[in-house]
PDB file of N, CA and C in Angstrom:
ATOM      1  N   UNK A   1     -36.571 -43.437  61.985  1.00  0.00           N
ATOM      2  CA  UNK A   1     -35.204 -43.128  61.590  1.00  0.00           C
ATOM      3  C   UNK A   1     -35.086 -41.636  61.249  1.00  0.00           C
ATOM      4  N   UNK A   2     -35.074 -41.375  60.227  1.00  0.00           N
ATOM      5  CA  UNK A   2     -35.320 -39.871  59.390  1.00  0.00           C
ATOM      6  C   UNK A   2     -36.185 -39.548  59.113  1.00  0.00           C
ATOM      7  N   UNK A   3     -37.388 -38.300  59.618  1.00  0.00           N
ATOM      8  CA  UNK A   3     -38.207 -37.901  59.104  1.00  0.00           C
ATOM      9  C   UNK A   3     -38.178 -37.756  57.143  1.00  0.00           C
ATOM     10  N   UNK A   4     -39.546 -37.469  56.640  1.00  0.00           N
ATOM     11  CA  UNK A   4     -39.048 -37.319  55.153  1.00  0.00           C
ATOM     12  C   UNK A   4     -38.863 -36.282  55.048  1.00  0.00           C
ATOM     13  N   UNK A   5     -39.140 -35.019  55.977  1.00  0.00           N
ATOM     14  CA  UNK A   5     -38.748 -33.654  55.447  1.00  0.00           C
ATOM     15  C   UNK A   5     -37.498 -33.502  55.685  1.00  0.00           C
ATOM     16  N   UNK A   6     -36.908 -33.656  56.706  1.00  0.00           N
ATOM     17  CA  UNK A   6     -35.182 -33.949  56.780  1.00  0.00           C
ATOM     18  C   UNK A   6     -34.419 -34.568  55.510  1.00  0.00           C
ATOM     19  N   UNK A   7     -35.157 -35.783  54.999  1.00  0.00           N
ATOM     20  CA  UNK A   7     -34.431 -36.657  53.466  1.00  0.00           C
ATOM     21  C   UNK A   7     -34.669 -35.536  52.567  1.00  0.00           C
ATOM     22  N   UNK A   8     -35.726 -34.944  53.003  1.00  0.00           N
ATOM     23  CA  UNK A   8     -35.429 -34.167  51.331  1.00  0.00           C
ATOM     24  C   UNK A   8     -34.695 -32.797  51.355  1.00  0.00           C
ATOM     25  N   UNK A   9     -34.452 -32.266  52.921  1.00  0.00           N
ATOM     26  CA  UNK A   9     -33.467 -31.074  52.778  1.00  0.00           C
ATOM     27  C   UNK A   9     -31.626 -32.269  52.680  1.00  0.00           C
ATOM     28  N   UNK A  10     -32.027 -32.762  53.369  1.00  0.00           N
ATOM     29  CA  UNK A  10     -30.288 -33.420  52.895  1.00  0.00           C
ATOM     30  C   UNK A  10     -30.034 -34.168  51.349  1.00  0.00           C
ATOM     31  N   UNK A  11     -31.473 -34.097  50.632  1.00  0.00           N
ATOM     32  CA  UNK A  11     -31.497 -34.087  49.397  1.00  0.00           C
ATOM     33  C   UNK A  11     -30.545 -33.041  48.282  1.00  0.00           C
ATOM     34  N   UNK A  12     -31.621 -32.003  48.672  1.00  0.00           N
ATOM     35  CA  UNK A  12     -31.324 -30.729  48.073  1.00  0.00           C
ATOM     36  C   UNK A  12     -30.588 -29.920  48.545  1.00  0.00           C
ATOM     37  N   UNK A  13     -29.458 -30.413  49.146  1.00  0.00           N
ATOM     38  CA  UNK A  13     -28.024 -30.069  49.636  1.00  0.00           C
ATOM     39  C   UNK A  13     -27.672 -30.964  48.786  1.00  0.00           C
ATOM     40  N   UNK A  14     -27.310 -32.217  48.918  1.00  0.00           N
ATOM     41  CA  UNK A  14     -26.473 -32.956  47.441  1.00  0.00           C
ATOM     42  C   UNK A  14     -26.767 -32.559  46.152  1.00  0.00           C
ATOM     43  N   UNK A  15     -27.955 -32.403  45.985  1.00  0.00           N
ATOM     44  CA  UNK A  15     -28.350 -32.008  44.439  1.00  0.00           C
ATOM     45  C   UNK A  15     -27.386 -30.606  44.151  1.00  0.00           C
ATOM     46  N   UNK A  16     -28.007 -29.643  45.297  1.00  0.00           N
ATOM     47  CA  UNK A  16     -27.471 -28.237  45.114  1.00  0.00           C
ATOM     48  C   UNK A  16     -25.732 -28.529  45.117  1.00  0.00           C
ATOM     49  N   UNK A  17     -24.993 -29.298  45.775  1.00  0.00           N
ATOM     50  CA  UNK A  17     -23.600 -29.504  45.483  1.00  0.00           C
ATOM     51  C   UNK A  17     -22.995 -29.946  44.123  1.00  0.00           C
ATOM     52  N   UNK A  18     -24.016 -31.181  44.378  1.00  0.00           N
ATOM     53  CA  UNK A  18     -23.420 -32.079  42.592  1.00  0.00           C
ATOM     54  C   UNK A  18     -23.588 -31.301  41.554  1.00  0.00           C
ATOM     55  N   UNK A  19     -24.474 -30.211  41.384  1.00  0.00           N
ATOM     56  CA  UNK A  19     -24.780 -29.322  39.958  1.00  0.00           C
ATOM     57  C   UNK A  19     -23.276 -27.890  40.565  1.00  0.00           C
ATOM     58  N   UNK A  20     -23.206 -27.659  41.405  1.00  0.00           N
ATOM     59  CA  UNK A  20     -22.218 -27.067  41.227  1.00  0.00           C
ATOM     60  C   UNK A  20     -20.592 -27.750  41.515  1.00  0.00           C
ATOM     61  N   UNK A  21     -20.829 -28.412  41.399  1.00  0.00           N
ATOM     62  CA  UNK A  21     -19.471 -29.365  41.547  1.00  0.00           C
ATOM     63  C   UNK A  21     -19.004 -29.756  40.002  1.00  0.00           C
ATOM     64  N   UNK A  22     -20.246 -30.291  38.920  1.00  0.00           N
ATOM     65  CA  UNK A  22     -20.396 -30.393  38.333  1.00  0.00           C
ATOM     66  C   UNK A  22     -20.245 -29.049  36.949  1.00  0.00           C
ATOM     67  N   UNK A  23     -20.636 -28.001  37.790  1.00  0.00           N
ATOM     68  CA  UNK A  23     -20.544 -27.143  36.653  1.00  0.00           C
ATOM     69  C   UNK A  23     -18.941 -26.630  36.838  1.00  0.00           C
ATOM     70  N   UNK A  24     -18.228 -26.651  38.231  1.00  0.00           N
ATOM     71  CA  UNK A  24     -16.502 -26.224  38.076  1.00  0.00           C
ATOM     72  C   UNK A  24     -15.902 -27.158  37.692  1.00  0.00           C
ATOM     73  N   UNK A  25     -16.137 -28.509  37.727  1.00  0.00           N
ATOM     74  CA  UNK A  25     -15.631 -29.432  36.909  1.00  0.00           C
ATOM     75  C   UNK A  25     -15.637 -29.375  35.586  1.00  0.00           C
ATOM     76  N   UNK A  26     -16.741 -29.129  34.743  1.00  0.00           N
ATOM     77  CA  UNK A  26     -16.930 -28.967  33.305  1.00  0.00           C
ATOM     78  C   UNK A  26     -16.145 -27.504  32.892  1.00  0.00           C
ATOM     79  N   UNK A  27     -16.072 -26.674  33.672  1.00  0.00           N
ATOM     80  CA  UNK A  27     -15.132 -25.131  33.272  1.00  0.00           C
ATOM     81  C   UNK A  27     -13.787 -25.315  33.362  1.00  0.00           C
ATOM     82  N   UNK A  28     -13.335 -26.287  33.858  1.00  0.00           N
ATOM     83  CA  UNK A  28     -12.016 -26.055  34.495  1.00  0.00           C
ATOM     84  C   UNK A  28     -10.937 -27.467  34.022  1.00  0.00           C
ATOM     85  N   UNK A  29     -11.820 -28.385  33.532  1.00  0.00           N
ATOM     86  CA  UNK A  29     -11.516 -29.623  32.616  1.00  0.00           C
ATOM     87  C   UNK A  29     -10.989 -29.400  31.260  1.00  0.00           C
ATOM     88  N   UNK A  30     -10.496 -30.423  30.533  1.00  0.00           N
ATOM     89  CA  UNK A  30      -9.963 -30.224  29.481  1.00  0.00           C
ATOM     90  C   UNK A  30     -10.737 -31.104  28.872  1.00  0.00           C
ATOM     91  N   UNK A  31     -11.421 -30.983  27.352  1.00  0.00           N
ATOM     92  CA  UNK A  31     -12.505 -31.779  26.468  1.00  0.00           C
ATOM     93  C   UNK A  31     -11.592 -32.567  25.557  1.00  0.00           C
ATOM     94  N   UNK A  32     -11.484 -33.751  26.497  1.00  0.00           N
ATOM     95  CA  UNK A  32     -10.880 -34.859  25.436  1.00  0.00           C
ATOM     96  C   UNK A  32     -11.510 -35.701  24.609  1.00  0.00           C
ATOM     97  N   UNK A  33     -13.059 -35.072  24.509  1.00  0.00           N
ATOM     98  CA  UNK A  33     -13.876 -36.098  23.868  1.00  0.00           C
ATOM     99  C   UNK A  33     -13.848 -36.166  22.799  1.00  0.00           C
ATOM    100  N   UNK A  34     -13.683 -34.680  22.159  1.00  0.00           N
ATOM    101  CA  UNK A  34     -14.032 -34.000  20.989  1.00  0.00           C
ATOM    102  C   UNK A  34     -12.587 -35.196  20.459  1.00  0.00           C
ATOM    103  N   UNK A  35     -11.311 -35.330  20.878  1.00  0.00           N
ATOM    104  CA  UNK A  35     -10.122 -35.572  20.094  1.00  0.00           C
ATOM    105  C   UNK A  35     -10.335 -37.303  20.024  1.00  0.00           C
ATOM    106  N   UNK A  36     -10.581 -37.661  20.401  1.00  0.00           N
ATOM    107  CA  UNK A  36     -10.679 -39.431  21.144  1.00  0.00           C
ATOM    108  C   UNK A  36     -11.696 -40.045  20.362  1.00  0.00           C
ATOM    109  N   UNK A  37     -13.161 -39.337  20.299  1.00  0.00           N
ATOM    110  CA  UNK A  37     -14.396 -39.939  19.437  1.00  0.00           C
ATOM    111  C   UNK A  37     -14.404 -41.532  19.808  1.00  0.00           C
ATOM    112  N   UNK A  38     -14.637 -41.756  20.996  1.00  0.00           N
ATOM    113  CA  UNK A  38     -14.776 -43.054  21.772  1.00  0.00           C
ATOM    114  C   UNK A  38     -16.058 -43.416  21.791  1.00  0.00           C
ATOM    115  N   UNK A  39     -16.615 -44.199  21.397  1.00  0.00           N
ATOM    116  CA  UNK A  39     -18.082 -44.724  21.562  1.00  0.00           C
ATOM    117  C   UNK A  39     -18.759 -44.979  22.813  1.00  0.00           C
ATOM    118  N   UNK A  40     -19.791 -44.733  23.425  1.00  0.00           N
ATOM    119  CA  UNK A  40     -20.214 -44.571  24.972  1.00  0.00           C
ATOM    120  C   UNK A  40     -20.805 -45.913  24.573  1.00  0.00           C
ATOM    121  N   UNK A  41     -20.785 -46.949  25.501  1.00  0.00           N
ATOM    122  CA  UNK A  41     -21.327 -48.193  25.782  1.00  0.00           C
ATOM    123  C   UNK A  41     -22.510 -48.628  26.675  1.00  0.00           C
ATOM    124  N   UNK A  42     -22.039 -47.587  27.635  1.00  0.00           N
ATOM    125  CA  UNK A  42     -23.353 -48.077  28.990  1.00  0.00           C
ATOM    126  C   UNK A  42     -23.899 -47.203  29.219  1.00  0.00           C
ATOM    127  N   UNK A  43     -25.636 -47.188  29.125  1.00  0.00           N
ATOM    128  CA  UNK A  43     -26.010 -46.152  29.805  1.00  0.00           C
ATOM    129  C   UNK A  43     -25.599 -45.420  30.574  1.00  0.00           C
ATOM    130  N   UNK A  44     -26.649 -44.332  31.236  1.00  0.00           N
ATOM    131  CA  UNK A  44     -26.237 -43.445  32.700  1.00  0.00           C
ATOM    132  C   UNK A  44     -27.134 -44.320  33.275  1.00  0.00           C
ATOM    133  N   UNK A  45     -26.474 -44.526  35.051  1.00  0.00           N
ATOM    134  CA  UNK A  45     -27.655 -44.798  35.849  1.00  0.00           C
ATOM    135  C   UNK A  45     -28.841 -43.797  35.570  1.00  0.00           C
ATOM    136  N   UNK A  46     -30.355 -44.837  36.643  1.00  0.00           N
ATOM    137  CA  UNK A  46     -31.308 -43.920  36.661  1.00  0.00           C
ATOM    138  C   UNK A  46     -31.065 -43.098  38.015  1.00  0.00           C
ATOM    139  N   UNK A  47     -30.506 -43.279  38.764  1.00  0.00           N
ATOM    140  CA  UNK A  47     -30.142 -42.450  39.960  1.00  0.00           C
ATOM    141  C   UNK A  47     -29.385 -41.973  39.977  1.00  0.00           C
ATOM    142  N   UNK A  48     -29.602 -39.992  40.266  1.00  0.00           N
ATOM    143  CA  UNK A  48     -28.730 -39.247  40.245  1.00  0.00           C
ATOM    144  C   UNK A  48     -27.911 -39.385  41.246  1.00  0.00           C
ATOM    145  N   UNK A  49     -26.328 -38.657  41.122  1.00  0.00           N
ATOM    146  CA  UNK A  49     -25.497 -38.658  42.094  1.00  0.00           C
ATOM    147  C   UNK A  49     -25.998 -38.169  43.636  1.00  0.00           C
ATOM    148  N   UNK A  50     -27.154 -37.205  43.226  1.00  0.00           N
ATOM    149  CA  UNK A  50     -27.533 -36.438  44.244  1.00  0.00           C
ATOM    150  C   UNK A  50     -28.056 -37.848  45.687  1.00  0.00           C
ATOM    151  N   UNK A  51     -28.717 -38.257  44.751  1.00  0.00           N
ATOM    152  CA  UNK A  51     -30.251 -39.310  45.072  1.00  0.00           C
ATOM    153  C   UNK A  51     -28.537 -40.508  46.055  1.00  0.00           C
ATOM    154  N   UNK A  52     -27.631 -40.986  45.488  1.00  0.00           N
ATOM    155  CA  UNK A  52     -26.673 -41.979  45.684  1.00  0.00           C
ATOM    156  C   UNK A  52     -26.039 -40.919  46.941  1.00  0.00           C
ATOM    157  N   UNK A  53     -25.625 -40.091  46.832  1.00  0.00           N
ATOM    158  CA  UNK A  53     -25.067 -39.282  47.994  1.00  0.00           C
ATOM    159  C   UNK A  53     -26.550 -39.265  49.048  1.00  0.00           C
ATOM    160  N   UNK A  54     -27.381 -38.875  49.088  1.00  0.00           N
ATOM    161  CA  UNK A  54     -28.412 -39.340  49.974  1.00  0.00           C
ATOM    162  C   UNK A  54     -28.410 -40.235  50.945  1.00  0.00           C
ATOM    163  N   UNK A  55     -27.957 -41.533  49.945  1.00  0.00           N
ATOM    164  CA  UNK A  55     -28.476 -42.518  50.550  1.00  0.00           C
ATOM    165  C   UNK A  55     -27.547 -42.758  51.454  1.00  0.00           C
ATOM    166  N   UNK A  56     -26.291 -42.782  51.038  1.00  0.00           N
ATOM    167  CA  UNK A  56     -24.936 -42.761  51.749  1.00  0.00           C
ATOM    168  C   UNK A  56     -24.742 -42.061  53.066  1.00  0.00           C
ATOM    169  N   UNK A  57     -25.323 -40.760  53.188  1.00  0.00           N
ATOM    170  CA  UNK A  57     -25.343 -39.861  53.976  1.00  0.00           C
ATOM    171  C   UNK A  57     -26.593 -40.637  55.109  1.00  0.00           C
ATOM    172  N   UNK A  58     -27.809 -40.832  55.154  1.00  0.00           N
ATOM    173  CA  UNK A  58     -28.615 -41.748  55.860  1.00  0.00           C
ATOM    174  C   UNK A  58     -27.911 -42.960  56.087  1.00  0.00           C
ATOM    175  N   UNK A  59     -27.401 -43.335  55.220  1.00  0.00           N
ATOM    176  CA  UNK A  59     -26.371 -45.509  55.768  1.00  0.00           C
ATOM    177  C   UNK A  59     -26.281 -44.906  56.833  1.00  0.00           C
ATOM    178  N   UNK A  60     -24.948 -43.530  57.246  1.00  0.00           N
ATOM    179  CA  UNK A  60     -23.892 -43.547  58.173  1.00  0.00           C
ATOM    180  C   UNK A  60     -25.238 -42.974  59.485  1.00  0.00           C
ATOM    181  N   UNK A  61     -25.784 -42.405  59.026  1.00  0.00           N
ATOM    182  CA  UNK A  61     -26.908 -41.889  60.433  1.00  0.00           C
ATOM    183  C   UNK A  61     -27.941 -42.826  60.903  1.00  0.00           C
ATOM    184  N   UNK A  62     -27.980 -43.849  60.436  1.00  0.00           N
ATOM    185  CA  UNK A  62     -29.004 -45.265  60.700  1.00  0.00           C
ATOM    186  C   UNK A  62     -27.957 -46.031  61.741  1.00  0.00           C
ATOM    187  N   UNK A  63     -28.493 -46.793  61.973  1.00  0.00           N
ATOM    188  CA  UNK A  63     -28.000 -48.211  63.183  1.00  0.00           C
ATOM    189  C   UNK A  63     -27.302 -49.053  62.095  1.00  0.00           C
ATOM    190  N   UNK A  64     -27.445 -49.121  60.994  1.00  0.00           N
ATOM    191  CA  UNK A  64     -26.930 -50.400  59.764  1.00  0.00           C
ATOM    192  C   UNK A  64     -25.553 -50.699  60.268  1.00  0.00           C
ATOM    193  N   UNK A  65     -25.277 -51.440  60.287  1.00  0.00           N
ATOM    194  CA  UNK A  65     -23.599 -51.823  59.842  1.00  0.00           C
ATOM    195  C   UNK A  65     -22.897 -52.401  58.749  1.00  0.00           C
ATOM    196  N   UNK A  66     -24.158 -52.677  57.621  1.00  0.00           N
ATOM    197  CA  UNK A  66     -24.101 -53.168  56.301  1.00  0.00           C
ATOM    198  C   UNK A  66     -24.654 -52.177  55.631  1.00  0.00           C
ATOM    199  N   UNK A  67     -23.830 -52.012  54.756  1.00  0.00           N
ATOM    200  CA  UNK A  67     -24.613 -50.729  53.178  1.00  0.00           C
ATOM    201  C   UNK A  67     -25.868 -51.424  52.693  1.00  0.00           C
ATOM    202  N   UNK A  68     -25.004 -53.005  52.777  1.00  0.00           N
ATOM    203  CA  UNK A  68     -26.022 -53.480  51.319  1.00  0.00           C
ATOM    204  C   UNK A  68     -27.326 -54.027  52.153  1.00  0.00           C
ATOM    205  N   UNK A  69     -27.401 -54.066  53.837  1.00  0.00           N
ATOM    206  CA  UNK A  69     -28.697 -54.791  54.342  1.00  0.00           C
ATOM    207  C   UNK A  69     -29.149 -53.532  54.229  1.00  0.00           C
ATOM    208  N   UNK A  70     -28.477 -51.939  54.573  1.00  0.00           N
ATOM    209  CA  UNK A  70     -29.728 -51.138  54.675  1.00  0.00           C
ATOM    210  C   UNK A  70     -30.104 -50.777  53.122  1.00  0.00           C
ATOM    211  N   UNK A  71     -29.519 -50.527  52.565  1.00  0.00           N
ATOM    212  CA  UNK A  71     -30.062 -50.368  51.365  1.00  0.00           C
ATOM    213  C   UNK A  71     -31.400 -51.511  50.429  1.00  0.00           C
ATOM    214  N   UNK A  72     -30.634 -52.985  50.743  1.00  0.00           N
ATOM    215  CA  UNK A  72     -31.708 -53.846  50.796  1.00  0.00           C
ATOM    216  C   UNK A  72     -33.045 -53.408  51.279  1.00  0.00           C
ATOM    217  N   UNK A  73     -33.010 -54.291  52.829  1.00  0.00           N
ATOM    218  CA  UNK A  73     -34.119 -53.868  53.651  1.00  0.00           C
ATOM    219  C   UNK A  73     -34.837 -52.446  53.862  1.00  0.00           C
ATOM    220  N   UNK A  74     -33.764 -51.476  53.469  1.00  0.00           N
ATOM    221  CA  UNK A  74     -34.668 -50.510  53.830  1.00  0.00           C
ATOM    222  C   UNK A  74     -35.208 -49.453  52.956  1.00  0.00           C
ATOM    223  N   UNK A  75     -34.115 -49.208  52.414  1.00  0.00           N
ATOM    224  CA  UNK A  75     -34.280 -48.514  50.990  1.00  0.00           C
ATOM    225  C   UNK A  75     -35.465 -49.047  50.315  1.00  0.00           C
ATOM    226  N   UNK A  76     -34.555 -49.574  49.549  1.00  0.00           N
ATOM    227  CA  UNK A  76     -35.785 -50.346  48.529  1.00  0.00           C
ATOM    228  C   UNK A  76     -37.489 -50.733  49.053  1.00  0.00           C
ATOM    229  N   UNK A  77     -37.313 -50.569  50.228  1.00  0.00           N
ATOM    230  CA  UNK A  77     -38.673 -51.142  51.035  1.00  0.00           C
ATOM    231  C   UNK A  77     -39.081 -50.595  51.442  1.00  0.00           C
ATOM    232  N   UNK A  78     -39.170 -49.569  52.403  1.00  0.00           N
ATOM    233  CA  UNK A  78     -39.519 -48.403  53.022  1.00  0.00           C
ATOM    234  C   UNK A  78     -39.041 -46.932  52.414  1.00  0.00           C
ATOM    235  N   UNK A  79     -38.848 -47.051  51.512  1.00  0.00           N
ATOM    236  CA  UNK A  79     -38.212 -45.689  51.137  1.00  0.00           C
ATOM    237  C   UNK A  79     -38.475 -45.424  49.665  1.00  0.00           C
ATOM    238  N   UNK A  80     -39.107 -46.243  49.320  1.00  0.00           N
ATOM    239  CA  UNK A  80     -39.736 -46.543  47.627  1.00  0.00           C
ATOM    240  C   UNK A  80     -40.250 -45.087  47.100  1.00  0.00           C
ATOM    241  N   UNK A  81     -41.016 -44.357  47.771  1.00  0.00           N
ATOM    242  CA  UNK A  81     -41.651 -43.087  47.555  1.00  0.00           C
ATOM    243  C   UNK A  81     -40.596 -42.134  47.646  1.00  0.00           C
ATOM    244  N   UNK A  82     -39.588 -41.788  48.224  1.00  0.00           N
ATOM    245  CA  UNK A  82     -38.848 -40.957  48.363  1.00  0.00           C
ATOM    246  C   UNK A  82     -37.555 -41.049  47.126  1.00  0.00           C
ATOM    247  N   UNK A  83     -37.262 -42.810  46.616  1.00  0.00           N
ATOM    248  CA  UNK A  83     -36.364 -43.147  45.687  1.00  0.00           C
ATOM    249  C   UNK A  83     -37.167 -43.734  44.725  1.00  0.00           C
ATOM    250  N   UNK A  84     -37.974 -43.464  43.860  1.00  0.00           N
ATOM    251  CA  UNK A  84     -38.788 -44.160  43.126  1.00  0.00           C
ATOM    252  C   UNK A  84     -38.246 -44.761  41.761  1.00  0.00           C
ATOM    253  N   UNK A  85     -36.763 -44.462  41.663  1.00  0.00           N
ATOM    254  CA  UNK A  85     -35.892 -44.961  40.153  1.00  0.00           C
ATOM    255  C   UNK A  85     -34.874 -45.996  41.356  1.00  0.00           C
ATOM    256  N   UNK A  86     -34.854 -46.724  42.127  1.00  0.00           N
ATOM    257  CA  UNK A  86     -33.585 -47.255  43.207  1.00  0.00           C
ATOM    258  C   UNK A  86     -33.519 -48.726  42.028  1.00  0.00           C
ATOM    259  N   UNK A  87     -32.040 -48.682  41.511  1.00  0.00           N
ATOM    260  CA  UNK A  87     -31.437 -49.498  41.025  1.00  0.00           C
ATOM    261  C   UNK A  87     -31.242 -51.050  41.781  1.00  0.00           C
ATOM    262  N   UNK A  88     -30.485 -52.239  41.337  1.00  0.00           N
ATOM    263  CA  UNK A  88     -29.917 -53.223  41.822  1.00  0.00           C
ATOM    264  C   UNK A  88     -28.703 -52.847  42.833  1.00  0.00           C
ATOM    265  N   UNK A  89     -28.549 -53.366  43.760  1.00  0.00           N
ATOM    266  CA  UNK A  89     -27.679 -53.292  44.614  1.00  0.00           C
ATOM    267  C   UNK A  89     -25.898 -52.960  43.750  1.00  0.00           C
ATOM    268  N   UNK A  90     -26.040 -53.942  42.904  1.00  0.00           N
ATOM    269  CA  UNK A  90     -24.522 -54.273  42.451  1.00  0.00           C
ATOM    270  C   UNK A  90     -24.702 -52.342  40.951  1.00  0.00           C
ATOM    271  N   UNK A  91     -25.716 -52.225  41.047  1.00  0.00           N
ATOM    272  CA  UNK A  91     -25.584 -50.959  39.693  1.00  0.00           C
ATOM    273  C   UNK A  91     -25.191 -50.182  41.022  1.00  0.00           C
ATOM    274  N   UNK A  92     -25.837 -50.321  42.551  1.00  0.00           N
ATOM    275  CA  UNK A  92     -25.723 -48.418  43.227  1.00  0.00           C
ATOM    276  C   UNK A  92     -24.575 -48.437  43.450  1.00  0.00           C
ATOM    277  N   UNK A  93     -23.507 -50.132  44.333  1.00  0.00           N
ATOM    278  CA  UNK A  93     -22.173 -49.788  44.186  1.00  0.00           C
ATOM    279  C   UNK A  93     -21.562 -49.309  42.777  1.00  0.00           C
ATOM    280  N   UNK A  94     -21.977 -49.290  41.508  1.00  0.00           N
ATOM    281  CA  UNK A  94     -20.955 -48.739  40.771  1.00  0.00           C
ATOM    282  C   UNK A  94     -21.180 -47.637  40.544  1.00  0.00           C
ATOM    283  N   UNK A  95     -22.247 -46.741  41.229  1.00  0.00           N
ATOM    284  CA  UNK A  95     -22.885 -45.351  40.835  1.00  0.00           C
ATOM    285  C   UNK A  95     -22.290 -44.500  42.205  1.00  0.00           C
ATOM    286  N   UNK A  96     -22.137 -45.539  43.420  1.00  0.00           N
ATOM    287  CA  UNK A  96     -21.682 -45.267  44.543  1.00  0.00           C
ATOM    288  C   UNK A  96     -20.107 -44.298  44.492  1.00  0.00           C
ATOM    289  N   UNK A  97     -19.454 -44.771  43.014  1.00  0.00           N
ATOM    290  CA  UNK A  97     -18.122 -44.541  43.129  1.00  0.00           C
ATOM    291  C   UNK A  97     -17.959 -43.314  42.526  1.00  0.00           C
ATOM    292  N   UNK A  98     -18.463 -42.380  42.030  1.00  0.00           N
ATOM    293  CA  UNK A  98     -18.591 -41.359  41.624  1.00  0.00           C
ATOM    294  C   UNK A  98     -19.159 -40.280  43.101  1.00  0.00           C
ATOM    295  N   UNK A  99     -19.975 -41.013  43.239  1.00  0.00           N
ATOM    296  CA  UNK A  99     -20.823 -40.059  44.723  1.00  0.00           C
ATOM    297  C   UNK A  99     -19.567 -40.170  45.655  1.00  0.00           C
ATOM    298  N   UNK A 100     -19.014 -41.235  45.982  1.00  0.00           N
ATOM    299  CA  UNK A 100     -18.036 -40.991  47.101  1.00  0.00           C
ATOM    300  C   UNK A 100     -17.128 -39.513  46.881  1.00  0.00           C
ATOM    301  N   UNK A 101     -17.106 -39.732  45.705  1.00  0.00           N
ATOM    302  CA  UNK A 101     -15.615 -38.475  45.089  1.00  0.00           C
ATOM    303  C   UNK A 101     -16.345 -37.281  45.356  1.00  0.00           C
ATOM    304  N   UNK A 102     -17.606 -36.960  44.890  1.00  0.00           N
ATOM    305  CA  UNK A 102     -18.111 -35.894  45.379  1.00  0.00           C
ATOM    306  C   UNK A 102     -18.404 -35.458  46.937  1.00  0.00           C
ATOM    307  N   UNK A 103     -18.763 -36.664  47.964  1.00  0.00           N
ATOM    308  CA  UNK A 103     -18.733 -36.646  49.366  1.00  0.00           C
ATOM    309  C   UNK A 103     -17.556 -36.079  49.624  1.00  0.00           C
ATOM    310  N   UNK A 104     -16.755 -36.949  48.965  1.00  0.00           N
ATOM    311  CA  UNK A 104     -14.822 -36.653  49.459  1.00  0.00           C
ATOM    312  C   UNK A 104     -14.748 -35.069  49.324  1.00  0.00           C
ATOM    313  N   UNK A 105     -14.889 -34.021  48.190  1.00  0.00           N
ATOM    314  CA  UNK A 105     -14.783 -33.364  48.157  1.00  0.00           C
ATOM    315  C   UNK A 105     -15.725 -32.250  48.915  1.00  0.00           C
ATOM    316  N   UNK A 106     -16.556 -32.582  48.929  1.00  0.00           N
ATOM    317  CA  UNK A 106     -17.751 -32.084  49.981  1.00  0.00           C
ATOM    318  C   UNK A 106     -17.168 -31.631  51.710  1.00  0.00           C
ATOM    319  N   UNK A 107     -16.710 -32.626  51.544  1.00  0.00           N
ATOM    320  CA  UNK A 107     -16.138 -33.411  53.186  1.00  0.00           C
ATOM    321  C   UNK A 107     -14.670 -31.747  53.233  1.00  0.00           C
ATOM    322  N   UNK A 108     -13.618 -32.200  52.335  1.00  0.00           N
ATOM    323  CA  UNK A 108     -12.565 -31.170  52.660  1.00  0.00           C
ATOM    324  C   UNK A 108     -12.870 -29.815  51.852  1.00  0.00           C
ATOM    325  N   UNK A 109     -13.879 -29.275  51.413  1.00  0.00           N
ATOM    326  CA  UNK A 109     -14.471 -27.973  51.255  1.00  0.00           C
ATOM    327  C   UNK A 109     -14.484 -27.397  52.693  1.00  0.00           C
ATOM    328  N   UNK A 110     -15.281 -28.335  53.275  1.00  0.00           N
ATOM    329  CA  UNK A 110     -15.803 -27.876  54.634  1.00  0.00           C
ATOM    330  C   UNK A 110     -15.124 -27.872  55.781  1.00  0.00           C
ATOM    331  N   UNK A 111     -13.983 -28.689  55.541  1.00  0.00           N
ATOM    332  CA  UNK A 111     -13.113 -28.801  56.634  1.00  0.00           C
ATOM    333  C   UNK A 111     -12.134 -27.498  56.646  1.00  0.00           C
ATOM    334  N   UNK A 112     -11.513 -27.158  54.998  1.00  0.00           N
ATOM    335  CA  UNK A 112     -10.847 -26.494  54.889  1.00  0.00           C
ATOM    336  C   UNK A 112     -11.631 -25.082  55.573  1.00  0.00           C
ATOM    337  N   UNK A 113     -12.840 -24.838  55.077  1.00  0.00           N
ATOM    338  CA  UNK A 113     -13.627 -23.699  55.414  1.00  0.00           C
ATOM    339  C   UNK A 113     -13.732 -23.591  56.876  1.00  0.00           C
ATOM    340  N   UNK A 114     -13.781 -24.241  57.618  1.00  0.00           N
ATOM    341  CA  UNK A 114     -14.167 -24.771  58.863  1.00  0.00           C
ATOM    342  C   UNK A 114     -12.561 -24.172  59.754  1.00  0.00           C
ATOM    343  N   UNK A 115     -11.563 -24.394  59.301  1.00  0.00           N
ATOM    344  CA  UNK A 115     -10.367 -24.424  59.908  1.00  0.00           C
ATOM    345  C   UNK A 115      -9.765 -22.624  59.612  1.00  0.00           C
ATOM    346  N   UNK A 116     -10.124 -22.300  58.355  1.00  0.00           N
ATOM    347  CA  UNK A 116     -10.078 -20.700  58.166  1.00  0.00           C
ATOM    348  C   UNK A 116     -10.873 -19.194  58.563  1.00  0.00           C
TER     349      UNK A 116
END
């Protein structure tokens, strides 16, 4: 499928995005935490956004036509060394939904850049 040196440069392209995506988000946000003092309930996943954008990015370049068989079968199974924190299926869809927003934005950075 994917060599591993390929997984880990399309790694460290998500990583390198999500920390700066992450840091214009935190500058440019407004801190409603400080006013609200809401109690945090659920952990953080153990998989970074980076690691969840990864995987997402390989689904669409594999043969799969199911998220959850390749992630099943393959992830978790063949790919253990490369994801060595890989959650339950039902935790990556809810970790999934954060990574999409960053793809999304990923996606029309480049388009916009692309068209100028």
């Amino acid at each position: 499928m994917f060599p591993n040196d390929k997984i880990i440069k399309i790694f460290s392209m998500c990583d390198d995005f999500s920390k700066n995506f992450d840091n214009i988000i935190q500058k440019n946000s407004i801190d409603a935490r400080e006013s609200t003092k809401k109690r945090k309930y659920h952990r953080d996943g153990t998989m970074s956004d980076a690691e969840v954008m990864t995987i997402l990015v390989l689904f669409h370049g594999s043969g799969y036509r199911c998220l959850k068989h390749f992630y099943l079968n393959h992830v978790c199974k063949h790919m253990r060394h490369l994801f060595p924190k890989v959650v339950s299926y039902n935790r990556f869809v809810e970790l999934q939904k954060r990574a999409v927003i960053r793809l999304a934005a990923a996606m029309s950075g480049r388009s916009a850049s692309t068209v100028a």
